[in-house]
Protein backbone atom coordinates (compact mmCIF):
# COMPACT_ATOMS: atom_id res chain seq x y z
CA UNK A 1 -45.81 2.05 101.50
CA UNK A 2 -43.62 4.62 100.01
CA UNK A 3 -40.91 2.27 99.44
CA UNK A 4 -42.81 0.13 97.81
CA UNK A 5 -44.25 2.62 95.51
CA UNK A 6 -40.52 3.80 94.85
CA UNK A 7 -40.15 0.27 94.16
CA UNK A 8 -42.64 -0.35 91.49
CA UNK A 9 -41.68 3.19 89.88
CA UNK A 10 -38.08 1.75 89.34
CA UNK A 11 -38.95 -1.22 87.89
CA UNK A 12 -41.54 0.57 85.10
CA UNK A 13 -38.89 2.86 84.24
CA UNK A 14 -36.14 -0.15 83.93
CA UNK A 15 -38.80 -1.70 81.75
CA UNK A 16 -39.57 1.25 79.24
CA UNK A 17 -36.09 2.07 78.85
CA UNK A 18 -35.26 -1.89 78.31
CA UNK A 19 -38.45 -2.14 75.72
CA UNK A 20 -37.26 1.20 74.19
CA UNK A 21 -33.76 0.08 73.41
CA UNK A 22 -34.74 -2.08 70.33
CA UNK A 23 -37.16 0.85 68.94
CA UNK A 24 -33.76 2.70 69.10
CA UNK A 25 -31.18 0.12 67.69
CA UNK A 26 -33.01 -0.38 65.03
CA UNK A 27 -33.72 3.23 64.03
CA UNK A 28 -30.11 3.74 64.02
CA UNK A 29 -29.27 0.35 61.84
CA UNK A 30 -32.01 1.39 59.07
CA UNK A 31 -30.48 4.37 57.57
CA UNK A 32 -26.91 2.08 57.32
CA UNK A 33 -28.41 -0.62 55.82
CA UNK A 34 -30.58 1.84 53.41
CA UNK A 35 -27.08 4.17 52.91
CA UNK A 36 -25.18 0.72 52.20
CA UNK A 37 -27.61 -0.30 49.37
CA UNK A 38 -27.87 3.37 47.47
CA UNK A 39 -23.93 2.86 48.11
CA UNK A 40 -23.63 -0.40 46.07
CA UNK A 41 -26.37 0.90 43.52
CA UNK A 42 -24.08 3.84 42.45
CA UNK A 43 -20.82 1.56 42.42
CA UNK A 44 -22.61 -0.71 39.60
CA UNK A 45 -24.27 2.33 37.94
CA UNK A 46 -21.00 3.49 37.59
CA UNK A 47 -18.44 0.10 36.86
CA UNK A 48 -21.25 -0.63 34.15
CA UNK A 49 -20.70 2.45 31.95
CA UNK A 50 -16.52 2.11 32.48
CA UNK A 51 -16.31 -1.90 31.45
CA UNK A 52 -18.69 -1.03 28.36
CA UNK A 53 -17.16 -2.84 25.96
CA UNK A 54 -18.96 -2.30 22.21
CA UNK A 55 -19.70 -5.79 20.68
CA UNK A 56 -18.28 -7.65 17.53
CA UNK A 57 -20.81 -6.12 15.39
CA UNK A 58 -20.13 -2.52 16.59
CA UNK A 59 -15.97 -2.80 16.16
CA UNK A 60 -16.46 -4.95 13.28
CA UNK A 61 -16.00 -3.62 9.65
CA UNK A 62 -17.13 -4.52 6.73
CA UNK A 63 -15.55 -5.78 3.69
CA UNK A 64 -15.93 -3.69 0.34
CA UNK A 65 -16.82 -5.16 -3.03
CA UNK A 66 -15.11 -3.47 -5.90
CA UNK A 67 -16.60 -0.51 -8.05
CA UNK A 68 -15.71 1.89 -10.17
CA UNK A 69 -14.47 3.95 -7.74
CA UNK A 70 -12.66 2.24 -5.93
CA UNK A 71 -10.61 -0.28 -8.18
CA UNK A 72 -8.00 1.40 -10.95
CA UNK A 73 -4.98 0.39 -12.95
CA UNK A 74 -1.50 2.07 -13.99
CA UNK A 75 -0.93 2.10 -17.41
CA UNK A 76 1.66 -0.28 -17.14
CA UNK A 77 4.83 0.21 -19.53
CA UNK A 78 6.27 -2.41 -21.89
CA UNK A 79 9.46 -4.15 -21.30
CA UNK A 80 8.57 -4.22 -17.24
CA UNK A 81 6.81 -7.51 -15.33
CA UNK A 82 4.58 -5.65 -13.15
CA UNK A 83 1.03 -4.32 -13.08
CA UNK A 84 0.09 -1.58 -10.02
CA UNK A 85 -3.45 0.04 -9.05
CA UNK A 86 -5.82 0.74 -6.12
CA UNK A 87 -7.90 -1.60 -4.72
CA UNK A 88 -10.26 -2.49 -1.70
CA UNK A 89 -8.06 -4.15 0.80
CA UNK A 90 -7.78 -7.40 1.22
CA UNK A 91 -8.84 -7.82 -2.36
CA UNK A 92 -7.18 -10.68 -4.93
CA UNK A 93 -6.42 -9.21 -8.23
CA UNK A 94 -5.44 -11.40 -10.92
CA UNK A 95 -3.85 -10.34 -14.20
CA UNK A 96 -4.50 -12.43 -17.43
CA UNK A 97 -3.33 -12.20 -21.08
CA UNK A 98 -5.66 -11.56 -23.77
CA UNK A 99 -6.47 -15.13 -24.41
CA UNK A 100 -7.05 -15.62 -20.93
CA UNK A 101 -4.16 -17.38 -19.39
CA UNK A 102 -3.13 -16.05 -16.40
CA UNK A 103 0.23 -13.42 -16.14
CA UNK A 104 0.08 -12.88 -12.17
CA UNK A 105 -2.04 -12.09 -9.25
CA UNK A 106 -2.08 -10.57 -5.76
CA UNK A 107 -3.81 -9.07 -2.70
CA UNK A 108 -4.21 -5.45 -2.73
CA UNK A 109 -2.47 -4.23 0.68
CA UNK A 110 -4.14 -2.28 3.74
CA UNK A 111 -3.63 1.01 2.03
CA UNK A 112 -5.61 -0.48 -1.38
CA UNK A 113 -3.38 -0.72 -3.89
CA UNK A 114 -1.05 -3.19 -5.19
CA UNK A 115 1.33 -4.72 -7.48
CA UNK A 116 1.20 -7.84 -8.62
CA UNK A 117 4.39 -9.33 -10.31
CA UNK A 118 4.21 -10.67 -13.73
CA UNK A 119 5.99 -13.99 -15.01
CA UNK A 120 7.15 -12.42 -17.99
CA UNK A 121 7.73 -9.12 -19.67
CA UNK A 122 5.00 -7.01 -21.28
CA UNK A 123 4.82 -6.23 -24.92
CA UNK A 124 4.29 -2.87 -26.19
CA UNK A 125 0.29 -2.31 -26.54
CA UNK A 126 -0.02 -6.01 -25.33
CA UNK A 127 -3.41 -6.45 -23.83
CA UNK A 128 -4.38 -7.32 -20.35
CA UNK A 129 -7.40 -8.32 -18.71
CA UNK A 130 -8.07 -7.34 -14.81
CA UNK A 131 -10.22 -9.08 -12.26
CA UNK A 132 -10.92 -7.98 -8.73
CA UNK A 133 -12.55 -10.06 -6.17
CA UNK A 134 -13.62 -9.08 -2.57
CA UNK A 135 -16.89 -9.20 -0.30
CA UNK A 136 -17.82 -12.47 -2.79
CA UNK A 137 -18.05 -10.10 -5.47
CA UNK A 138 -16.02 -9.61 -8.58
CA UNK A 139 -15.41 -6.84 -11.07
CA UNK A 140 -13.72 -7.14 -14.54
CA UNK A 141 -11.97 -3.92 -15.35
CA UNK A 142 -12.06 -2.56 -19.10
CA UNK A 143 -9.28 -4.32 -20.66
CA UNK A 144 -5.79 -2.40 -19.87
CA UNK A 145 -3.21 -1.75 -22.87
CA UNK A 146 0.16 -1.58 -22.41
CA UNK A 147 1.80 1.84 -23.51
CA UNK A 148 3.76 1.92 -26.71
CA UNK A 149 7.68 1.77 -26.96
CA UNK A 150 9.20 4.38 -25.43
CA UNK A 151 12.17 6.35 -26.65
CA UNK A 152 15.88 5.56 -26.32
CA UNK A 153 17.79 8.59 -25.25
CA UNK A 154 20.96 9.47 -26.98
CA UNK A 155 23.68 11.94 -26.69
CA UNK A 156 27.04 11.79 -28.71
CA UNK A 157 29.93 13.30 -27.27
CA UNK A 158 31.96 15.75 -29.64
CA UNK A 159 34.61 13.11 -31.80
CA UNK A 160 37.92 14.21 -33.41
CA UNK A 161 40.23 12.98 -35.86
CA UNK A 162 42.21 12.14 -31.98
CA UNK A 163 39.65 10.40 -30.38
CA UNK A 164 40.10 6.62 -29.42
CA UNK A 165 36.39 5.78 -27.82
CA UNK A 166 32.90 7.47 -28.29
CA UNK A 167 31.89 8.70 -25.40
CA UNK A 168 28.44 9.74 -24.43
CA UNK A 169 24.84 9.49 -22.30
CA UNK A 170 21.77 6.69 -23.56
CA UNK A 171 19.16 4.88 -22.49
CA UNK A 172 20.25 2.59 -19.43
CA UNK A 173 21.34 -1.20 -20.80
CA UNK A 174 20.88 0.26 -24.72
CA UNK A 175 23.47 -1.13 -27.28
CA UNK A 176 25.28 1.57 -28.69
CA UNK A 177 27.02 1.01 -32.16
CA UNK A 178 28.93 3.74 -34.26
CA UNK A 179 29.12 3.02 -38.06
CA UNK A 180 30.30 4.85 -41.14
CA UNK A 181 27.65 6.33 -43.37
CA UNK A 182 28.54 3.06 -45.81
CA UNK A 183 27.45 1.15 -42.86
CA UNK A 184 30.88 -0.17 -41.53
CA UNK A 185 30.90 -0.99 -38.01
CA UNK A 186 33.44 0.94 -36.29
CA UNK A 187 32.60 0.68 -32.15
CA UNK A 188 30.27 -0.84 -30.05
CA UNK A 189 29.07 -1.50 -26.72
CA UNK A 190 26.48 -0.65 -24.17
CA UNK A 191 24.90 2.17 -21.83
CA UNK A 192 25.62 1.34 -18.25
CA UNK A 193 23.16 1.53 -15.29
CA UNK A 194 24.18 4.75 -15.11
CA UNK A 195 23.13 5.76 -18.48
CA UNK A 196 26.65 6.51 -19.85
CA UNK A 197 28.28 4.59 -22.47
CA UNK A 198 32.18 5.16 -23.85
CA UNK A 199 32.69 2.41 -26.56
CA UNK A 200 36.29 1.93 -28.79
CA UNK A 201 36.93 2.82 -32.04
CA UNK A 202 38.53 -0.19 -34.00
CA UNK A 203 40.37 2.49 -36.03
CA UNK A 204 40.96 6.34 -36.04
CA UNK A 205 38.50 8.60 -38.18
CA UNK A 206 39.38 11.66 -40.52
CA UNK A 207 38.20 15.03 -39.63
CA UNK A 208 35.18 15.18 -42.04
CA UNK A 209 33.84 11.96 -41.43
CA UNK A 210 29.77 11.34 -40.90
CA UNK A 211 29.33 8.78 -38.33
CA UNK A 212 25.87 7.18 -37.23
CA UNK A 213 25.95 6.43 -33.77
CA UNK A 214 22.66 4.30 -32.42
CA UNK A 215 21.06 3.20 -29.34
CA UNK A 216 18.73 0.40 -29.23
CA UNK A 217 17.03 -1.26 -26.60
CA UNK A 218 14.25 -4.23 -26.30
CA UNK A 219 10.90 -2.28 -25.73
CA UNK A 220 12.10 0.92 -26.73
CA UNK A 221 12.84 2.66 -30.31
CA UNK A 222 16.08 2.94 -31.64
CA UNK A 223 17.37 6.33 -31.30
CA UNK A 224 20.01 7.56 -34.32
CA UNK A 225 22.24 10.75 -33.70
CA UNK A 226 24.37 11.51 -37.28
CA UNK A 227 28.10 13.10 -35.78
CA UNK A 228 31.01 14.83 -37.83
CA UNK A 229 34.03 14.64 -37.02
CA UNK A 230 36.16 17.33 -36.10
């Protein structure tokens, strides 16, 4: 009788433990599979704010139409083929006459300004009309005015009764011409790019002699410097 209660005592015990066993495994499985998911949930928390990437409209920029403020011109000067000034980016300037036919145009560069090349030569106080166009808009500038002639430069080197040439500093590309007072031509030449000119006598000069040496050049005045010679 005692064995067979030994017997039946065994085979309860077998039977809790084997019942227990799943209560067990699956208390230990549950906090992996709940430590797996927070696991994952911080990995995407976390890959989502590093790949942000902003959209098109956020990097995007937008174009600006031309005001007051931002759109100017350089008095330009006569005898050059060029007009410079600030304006938005990306904008297309075009440069007309004052009867409306058109001298030159360009885009104004990254920086906003530009220079748009002219197809011929300004006159002194020639007028110009200016029209910027960006962001679908376009502004007419107050008409521009090219500056008046500017000045040839001239200076004579002292002459004597020895002297040969006629040596001296002008205006770069100026024609220089030395005459008698009675208007006789007696040298001429012209200023290099260097501004220096030295131009031959066609005959030697007394001491005492008034000479008018000139410098002229297209777009600027003619400059006159009176000499004696020595």
């Amino acid at each position: 009788m005692m064995k067979n209660m030994l017997t039946k005592l065994s085979a309860t015990t077998l039977t809790l433990a084997t019942l227990g066993a799943p209560v067990v495994a699956n208390a230990a499985t549950t906090p992996t599979h709940s430590q797996s998911q927070s696991t994952t949930s911080r990995t995407i928390s976390k890959t989502g704010t590093a790949t942000h990437t902003p959209t098109t409209a956020q990097q995007g920029t937008t174009a600006k139409a031309p005001t007051a403020a931002n759109t100017s011109v350089t008095t330009p000067k006569p005898n050059t083929q060029a007009v410079t000034g600030k304006a938005p980016a990306g904008a297309k300037v075009t440069i007309k006459d004052a009867q409306g036919h058109v001298l030159g145009s360009t885009t104004a560069n990254s920086q906003g300004t530009f220079t748009a090349k002219l197809n011929d030569k300004l006159d002194p106080q020639q007028k110009l009309q200016i029209a910027v166009k960006n962001d679908g808009v376009t502004r007419k500038l107050a008409p521009v005015v090219a500056a008046t002639k500017q000045a040839t430069t001239l200076s004579v080197d002292r002459v004597t009764s020895n002297s040969t040439r006629v040596t001296g500093r002008a205006t770069a590309g100026a024609k220089v011409t030395v005459r008698t007072q009675s208007g006789r031509t007696l040298a001429s030449g012209y200023a290099t790019s260097n501004g220096t000119f030295s131009t031959k006598l066609t005959q030697k000069v007394s001491t005492g002699t008034k000479l008018d040496v000139t410098a002229s050049h297209s777009g600027y005045t003619t400059a006159v410097q009176t000499m004696m010679v020595q």
